[in-house]
Protein backbone atom coordinates (compact mmCIF):
# COMPACT_ATOMS: atom_id res chain seq x y z
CA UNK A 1 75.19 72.36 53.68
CA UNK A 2 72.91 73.86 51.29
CA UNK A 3 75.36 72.77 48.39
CA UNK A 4 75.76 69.13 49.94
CA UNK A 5 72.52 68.75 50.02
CA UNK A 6 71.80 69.53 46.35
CA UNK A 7 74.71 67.25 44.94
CA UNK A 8 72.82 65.23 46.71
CA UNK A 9 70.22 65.23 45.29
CA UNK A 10 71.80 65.05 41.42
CA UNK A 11 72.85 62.23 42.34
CA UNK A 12 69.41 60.66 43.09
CA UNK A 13 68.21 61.86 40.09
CA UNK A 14 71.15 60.18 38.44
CA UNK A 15 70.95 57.07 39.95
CA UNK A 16 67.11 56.69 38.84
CA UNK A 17 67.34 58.30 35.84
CA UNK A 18 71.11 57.73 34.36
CA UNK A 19 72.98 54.65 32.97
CA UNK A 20 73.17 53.10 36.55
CA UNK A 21 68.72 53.21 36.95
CA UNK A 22 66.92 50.15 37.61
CA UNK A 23 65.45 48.45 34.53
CA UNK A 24 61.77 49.08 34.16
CA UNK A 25 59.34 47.01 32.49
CA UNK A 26 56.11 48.05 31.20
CA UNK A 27 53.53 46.21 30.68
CA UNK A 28 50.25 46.39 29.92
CA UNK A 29 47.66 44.63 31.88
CA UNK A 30 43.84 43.40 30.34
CA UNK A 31 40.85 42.55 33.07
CA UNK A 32 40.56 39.20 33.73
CA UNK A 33 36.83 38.86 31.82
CA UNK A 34 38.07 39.64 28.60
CA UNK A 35 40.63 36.95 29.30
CA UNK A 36 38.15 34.57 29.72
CA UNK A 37 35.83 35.55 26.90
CA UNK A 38 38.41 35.21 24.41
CA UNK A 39 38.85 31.91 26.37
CA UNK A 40 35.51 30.94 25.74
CA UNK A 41 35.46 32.08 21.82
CA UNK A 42 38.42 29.51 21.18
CA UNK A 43 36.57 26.66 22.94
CA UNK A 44 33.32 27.40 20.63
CA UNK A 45 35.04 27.59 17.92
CA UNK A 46 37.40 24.18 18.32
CA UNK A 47 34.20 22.64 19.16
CA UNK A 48 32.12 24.07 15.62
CA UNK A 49 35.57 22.71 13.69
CA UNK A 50 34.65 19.44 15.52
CA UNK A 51 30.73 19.37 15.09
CA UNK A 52 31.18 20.18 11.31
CA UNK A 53 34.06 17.35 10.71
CA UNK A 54 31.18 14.88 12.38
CA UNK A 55 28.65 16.12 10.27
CA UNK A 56 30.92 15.92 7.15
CA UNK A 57 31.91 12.42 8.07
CA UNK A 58 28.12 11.27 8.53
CA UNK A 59 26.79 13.37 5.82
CA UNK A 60 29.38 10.75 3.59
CA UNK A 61 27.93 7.73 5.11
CA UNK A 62 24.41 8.74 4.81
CA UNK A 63 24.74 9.27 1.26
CA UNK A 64 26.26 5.95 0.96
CA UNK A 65 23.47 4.55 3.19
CA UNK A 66 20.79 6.62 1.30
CA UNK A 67 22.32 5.26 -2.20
CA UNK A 68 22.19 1.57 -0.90
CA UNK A 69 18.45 1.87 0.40
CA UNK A 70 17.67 3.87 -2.92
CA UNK A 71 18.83 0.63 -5.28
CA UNK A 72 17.03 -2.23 -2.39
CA UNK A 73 13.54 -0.23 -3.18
CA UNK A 74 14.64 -0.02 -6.77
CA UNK A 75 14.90 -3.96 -6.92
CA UNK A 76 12.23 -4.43 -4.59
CA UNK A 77 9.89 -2.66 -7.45
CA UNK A 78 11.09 -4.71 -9.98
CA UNK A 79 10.46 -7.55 -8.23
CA UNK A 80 6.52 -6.46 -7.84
CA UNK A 81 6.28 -5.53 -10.98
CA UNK A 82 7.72 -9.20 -12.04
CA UNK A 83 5.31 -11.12 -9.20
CA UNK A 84 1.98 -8.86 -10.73
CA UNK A 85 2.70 -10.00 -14.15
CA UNK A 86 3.48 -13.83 -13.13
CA UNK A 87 0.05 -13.33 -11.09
CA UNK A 88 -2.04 -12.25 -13.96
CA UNK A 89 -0.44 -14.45 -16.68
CA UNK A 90 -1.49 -17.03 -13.44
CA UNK A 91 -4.77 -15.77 -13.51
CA UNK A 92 -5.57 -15.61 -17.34
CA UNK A 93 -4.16 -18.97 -17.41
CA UNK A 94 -6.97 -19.91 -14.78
CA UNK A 95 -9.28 -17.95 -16.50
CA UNK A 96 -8.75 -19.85 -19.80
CA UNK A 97 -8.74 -23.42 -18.31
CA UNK A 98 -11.80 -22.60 -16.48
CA UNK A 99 -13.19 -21.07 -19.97
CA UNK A 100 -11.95 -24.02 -21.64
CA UNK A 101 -13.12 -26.72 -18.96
CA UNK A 102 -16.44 -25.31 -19.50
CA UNK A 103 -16.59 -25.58 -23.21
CA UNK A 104 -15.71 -29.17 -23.04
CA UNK A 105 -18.30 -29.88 -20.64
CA UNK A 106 -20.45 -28.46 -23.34
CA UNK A 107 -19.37 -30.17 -26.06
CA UNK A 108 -19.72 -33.73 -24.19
CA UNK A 109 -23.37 -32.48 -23.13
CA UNK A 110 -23.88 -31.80 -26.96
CA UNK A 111 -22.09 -35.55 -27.78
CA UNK A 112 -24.29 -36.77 -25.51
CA UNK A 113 -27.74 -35.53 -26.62
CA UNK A 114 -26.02 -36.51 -30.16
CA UNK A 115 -25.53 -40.13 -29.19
CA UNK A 116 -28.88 -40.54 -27.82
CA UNK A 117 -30.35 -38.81 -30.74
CA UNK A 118 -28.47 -41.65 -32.82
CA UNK A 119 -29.25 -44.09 -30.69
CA UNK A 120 -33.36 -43.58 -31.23
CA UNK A 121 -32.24 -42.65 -35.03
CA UNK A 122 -30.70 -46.69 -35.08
CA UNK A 123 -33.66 -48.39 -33.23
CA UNK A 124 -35.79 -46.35 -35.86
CA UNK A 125 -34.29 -47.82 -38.74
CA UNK A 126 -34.58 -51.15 -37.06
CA UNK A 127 -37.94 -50.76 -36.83
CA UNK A 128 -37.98 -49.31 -40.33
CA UNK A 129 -36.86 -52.76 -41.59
CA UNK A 130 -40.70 -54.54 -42.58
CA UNK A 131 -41.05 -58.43 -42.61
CA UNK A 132 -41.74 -59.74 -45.84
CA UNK A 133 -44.80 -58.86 -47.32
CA UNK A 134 -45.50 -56.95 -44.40
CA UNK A 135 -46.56 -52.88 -44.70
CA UNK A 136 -46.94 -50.86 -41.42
CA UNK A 137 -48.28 -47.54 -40.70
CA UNK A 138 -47.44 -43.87 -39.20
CA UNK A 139 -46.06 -44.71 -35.40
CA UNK A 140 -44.61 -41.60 -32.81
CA UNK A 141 -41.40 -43.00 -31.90
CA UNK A 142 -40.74 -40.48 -28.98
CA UNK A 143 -42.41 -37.44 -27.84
CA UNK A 144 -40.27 -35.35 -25.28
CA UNK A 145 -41.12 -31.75 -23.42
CA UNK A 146 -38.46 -29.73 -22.28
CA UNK A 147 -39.13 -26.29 -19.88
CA UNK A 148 -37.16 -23.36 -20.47
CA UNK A 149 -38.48 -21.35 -17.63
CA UNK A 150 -40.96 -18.32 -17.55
CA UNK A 151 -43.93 -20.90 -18.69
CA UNK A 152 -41.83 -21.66 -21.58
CA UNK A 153 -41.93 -25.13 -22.95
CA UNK A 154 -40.10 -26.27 -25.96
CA UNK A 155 -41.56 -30.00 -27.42
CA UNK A 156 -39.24 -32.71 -29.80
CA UNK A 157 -41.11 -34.96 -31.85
CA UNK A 158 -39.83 -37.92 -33.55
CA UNK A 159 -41.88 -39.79 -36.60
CA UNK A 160 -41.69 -43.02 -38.58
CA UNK A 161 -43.44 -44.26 -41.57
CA UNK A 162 -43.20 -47.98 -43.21
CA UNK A 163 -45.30 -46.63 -46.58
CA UNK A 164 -46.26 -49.52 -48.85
CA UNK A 165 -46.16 -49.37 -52.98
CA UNK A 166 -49.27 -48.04 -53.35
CA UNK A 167 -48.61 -45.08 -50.21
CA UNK A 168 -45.54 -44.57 -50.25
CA UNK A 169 -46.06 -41.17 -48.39
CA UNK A 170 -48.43 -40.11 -45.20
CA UNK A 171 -49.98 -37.25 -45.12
CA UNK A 172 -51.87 -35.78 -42.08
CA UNK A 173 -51.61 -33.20 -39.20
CA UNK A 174 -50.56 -33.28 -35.62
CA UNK A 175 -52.90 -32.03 -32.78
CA UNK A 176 -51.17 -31.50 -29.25
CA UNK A 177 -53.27 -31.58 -25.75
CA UNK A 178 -51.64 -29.98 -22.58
CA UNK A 179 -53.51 -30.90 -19.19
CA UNK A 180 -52.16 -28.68 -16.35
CA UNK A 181 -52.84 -26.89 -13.61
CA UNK A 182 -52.91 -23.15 -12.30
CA UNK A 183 -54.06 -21.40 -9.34
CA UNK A 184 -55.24 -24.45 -8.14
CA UNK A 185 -57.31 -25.27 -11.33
CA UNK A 186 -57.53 -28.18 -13.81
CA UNK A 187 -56.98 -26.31 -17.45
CA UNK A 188 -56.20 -27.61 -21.07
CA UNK A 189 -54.09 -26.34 -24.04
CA UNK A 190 -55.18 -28.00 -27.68
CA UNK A 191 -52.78 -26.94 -30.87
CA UNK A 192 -53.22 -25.99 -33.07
CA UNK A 193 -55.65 -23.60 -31.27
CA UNK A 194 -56.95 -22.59 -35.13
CA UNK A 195 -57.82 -25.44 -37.71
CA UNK A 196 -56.07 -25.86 -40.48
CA UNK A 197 -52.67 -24.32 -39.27
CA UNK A 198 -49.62 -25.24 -41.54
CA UNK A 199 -47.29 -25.79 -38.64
CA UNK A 200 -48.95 -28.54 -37.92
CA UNK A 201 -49.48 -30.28 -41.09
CA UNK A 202 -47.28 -33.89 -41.23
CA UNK A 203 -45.73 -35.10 -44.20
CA UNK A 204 -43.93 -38.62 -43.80
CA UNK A 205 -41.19 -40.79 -45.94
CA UNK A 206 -39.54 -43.13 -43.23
CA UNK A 207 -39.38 -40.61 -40.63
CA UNK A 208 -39.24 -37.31 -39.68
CA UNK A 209 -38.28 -34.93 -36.59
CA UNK A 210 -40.70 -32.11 -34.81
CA UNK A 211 -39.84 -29.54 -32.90
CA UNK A 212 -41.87 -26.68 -31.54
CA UNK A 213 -42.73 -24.73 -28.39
CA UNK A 214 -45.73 -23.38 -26.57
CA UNK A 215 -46.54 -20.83 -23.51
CA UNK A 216 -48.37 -21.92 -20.38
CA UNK A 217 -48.98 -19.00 -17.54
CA UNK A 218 -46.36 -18.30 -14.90
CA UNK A 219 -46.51 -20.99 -12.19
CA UNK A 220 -48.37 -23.47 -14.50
CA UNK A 221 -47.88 -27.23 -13.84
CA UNK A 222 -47.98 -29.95 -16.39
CA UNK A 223 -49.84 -33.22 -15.63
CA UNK A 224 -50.27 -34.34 -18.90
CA UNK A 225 -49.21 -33.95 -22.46
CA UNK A 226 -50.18 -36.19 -25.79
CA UNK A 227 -49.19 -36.01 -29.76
CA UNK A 228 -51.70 -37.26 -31.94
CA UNK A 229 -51.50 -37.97 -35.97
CA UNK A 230 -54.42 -37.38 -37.48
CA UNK A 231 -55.25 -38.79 -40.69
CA UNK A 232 -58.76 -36.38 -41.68
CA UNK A 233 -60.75 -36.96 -38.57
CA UNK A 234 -58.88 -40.83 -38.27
CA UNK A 235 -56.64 -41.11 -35.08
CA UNK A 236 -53.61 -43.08 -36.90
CA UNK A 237 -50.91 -42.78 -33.62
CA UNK A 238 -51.00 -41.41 -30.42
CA UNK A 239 -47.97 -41.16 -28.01
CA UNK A 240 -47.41 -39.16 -24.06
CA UNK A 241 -45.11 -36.96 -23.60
CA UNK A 242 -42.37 -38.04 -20.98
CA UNK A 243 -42.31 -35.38 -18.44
């Protein structure tokens, strides 16, 4: 028995351990969590693969969207620049017909005074013109006052002489009264305010102009104003002003 019982036993040890044992496998086994973190690791990185392709793909297009925008503003300057210019050649161009416009107006107020001047210049020729064996004297054709402001007044004279053979020149001196009133009072100016003042000495052949200016106070108010020609102490013409 004992011997039975160890061939036995051989054999077991045969059977699990000789040509005729089971197959064994081996293998080794990982927890489940690392598993799934490893899981997890692949998904992130699929999805930064993804994100950066995106951003790559966008990052093209906005350049090509940044260029385009880039070039509008580009043109879009030029264009301002362009309109500025045209706007102050526009201006200048106003500026100068403006400039212009008022220089004419100018000149035709100078024609004007010009014409008139001629005008009087014509009639005093006219007048100039004696009837036979006729001789006249010293006359004031036209005695104008003009204010320039700040009591300023600025007087034009004009003069004609029909002189005979024998005086063919007049000589004699000019005396100018001023009646006005200031502060609520009646006042006079007489020039010259001296006797004997060259400025107002007259000298005639056919005719002559005058011109010449005087200060009143601030606020004054002309009623009155007369030229005479004085001849010595003889009154020879007398004319008032046209206010």
């Amino acid at each position: 028995m004992p011997v039975r019982a160890v061939s036995r036993r051989l054999r077991n040890v045969k059977r699990h351990f000789g040509l005729a044992a089971p197959r064994v496998v081996v293998r080794t086994q990982f927890p489940r969590r690392w598993v799934w973190v490893a899981a997890l690791l692949a998904a992130v990185f699929i999805l930064v693969l993804v994100s950066l392709s995106v951003e790559l793909v966008r990052s093209r297009a906005g350049g090509d969207e940044f260029e385009h925008l880039r070039q509008t503003v580009v043109q879009q300057q030029e264009e301002l620049s362009l309109l500025r210019s045209t706007s102050g050649t526009g201006q200048n161009a106003v500026s100068i017909e403006r400039a212009a416009q008022q220089k004419l107006l100018l000149r035709v107020a100078e024609l004007e005074q010009e014409n008139s001047q001629l005008k009087e210049d014509l009639l005093l020729f006219e007048r100039l013109v004696p009837a036979a064996g006729e001789e006249g004297g010293v006359r004031v054709e036209s005695f104008r006052l003009q204010h320039e402001g700040d009591g300023r007044f600025r007087y034009r004279i004009l003069f004609a002489y029909q002189g005979g053979r024998q005086l063919p020149e007049f000589k004699g001196r000019l005396q100018l009264t001023v009646a006005f009133t200031h502060a609520g009072k009646a006042q006079q100016l007489v020039l010259p305010e001296k006797p004997g003042d060259a400025d107002y000495q007259l000298e005639l052949r056919n005719f002559r102009r005058r011109e010449g200016g005087f200060k009143l106070p601030d606020g004054a108010v002309i009623a009155a104003a007369d030229v005479r020609v004085l001849q010595g102490d003889t009154l020879k013409a007398k004319k008032s002003a046209q206010l």
